[in-house]
C-alpha atoms as a PDB file:
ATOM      1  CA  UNK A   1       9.719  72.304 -21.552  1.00  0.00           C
ATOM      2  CA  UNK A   2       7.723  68.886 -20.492  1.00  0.00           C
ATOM      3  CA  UNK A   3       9.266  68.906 -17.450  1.00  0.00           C
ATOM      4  CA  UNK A   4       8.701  72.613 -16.316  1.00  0.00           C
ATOM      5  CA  UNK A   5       5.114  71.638 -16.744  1.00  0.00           C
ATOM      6  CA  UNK A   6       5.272  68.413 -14.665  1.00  0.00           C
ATOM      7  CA  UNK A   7       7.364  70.743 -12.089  1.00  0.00           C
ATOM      8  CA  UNK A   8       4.945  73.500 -11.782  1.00  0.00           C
ATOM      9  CA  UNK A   9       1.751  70.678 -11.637  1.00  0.00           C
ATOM     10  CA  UNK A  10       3.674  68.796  -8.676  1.00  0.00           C
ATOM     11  CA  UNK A  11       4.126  72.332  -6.537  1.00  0.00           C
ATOM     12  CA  UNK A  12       0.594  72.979  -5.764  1.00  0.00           C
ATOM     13  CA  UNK A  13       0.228  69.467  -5.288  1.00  0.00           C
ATOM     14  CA  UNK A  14       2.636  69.016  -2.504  1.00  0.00           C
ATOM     15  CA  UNK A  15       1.780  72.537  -1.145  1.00  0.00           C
ATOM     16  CA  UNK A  16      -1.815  71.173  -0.908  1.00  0.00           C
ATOM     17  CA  UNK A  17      -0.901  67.993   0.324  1.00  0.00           C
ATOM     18  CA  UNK A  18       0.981  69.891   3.401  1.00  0.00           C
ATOM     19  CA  UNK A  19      -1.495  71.903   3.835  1.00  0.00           C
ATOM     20  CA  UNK A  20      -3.908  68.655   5.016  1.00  0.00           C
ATOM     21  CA  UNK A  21      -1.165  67.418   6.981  1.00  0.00           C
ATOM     22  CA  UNK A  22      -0.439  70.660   8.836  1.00  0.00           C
ATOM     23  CA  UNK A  23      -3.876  71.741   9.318  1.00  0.00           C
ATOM     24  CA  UNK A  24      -5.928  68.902   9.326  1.00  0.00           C
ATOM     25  CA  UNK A  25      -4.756  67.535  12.655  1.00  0.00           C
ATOM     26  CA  UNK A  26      -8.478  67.312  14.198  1.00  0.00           C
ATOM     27  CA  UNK A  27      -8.987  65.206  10.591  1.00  0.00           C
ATOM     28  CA  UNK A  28      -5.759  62.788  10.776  1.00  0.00           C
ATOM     29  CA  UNK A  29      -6.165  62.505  14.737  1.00  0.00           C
ATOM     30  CA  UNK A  30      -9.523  60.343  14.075  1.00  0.00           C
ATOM     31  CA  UNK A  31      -7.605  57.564  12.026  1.00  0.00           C
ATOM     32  CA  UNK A  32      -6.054  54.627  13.781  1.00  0.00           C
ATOM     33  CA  UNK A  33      -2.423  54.155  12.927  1.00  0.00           C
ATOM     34  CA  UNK A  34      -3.236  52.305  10.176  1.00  0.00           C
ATOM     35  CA  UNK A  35      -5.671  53.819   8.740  1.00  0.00           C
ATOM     36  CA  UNK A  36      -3.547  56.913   8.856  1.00  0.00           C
ATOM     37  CA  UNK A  37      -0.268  54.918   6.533  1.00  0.00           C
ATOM     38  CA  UNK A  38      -2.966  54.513   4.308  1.00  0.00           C
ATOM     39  CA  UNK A  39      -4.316  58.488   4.540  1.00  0.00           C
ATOM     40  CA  UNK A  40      -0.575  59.469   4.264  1.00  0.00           C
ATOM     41  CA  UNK A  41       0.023  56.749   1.405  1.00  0.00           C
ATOM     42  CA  UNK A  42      -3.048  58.541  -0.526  1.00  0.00           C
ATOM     43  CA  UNK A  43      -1.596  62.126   0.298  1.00  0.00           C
ATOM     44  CA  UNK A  44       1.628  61.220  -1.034  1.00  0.00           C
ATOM     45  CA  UNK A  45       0.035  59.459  -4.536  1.00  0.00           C
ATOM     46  CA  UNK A  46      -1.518  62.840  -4.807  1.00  0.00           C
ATOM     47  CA  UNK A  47       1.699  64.598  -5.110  1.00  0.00           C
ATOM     48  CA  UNK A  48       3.208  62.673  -7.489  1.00  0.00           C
ATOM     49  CA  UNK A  49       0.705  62.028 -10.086  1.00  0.00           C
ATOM     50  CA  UNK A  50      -2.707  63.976  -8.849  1.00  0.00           C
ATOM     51  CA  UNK A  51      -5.964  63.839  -7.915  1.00  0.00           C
ATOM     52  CA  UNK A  52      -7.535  60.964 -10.147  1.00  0.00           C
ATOM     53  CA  UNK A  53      -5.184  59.100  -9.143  1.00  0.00           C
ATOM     54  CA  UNK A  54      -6.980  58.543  -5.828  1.00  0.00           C
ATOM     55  CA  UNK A  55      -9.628  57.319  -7.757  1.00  0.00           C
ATOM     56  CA  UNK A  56      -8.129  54.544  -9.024  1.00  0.00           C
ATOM     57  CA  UNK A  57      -8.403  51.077  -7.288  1.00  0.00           C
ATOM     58  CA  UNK A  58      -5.158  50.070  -7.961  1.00  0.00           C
ATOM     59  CA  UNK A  59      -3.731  53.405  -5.865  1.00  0.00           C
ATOM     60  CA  UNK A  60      -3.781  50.635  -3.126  1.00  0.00           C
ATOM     61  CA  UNK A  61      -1.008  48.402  -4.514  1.00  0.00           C
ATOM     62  CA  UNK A  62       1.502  50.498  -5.554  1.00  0.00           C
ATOM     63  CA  UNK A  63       4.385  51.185  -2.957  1.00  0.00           C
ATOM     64  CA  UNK A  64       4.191  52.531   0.250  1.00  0.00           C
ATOM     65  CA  UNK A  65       0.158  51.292   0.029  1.00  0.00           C
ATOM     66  CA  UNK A  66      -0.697  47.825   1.426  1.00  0.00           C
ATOM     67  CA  UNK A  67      -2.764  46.372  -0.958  1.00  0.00           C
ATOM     68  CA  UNK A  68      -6.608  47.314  -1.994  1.00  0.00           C
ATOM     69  CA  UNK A  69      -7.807  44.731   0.682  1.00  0.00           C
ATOM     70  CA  UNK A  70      -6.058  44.941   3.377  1.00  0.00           C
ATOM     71  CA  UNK A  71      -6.593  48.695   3.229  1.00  0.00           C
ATOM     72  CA  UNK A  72     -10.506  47.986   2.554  1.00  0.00           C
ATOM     73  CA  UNK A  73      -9.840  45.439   5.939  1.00  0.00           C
ATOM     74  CA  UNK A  74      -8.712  48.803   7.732  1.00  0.00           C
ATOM     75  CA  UNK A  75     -11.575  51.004   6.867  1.00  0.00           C
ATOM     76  CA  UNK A  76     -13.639  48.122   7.735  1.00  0.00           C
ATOM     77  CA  UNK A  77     -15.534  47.810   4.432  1.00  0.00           C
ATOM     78  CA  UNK A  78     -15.066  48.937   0.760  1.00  0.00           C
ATOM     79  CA  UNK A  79     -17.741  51.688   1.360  1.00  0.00           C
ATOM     80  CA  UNK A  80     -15.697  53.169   4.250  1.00  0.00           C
ATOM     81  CA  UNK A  81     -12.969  53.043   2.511  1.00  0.00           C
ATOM     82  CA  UNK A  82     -14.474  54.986  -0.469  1.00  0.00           C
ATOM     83  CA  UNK A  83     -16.185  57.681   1.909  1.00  0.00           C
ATOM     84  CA  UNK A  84     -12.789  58.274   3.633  1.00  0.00           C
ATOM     85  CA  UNK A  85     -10.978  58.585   0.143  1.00  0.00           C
ATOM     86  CA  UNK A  86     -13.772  61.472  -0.796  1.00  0.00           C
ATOM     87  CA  UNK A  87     -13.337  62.579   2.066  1.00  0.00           C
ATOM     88  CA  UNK A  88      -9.545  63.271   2.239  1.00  0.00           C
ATOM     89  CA  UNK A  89     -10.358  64.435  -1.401  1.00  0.00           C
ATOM     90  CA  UNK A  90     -12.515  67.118   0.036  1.00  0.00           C
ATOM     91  CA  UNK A  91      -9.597  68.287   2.347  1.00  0.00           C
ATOM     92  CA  UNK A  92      -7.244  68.967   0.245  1.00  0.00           C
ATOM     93  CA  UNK A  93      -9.151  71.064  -2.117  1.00  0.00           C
ATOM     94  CA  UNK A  94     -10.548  72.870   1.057  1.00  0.00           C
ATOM     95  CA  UNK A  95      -8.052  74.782   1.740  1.00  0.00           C
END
């Protein structure tokens, strides 16, 4: 029964998540290349474990991320970093 539940919660997750990436193309078209790994790493920690888990600091050294500073290196400061992760959060309950 567990797992139904874990099934259906991971659906509108990924459907969500595609949604962003099919949609969004204006959005993911302003990121540089890496910046974008790191949008697409965030988009896929989404799916499999949900939203706070983009919260979490430590979302940046778990595989495929690169590691909380190098991605705060990318964004060009933590603050940037933080405005594009509520940012991409915004997306993907936008639509």
């Amino acid at each position: 029964m567990y797992q139904l539940f874990v099934v259906l919660g991971q659906a509108p997750r990924q459907e969500r998540a595609e949604v962003v990436e099919n949609l969004e193309q204006n959005y993911l078209k302003s990121f540089t290349t890496e910046q974008l790994k790191i949008i697409k790493g965030l988009l896929l920690k989404y799916q499999e474990n949900g939203i706070n888990e983009l919260t979490k600091a430590d979302v940046f050294n778990v595989y495929p991320m690169p590691g909380f500073m190098y991605s705060q290196k990318i964004f060009g400061s933590p603050q940037k970093l933080r405005k594009n992760v509520e940012k991409l959060q915004e997306k993907i309950y936008a639509n």
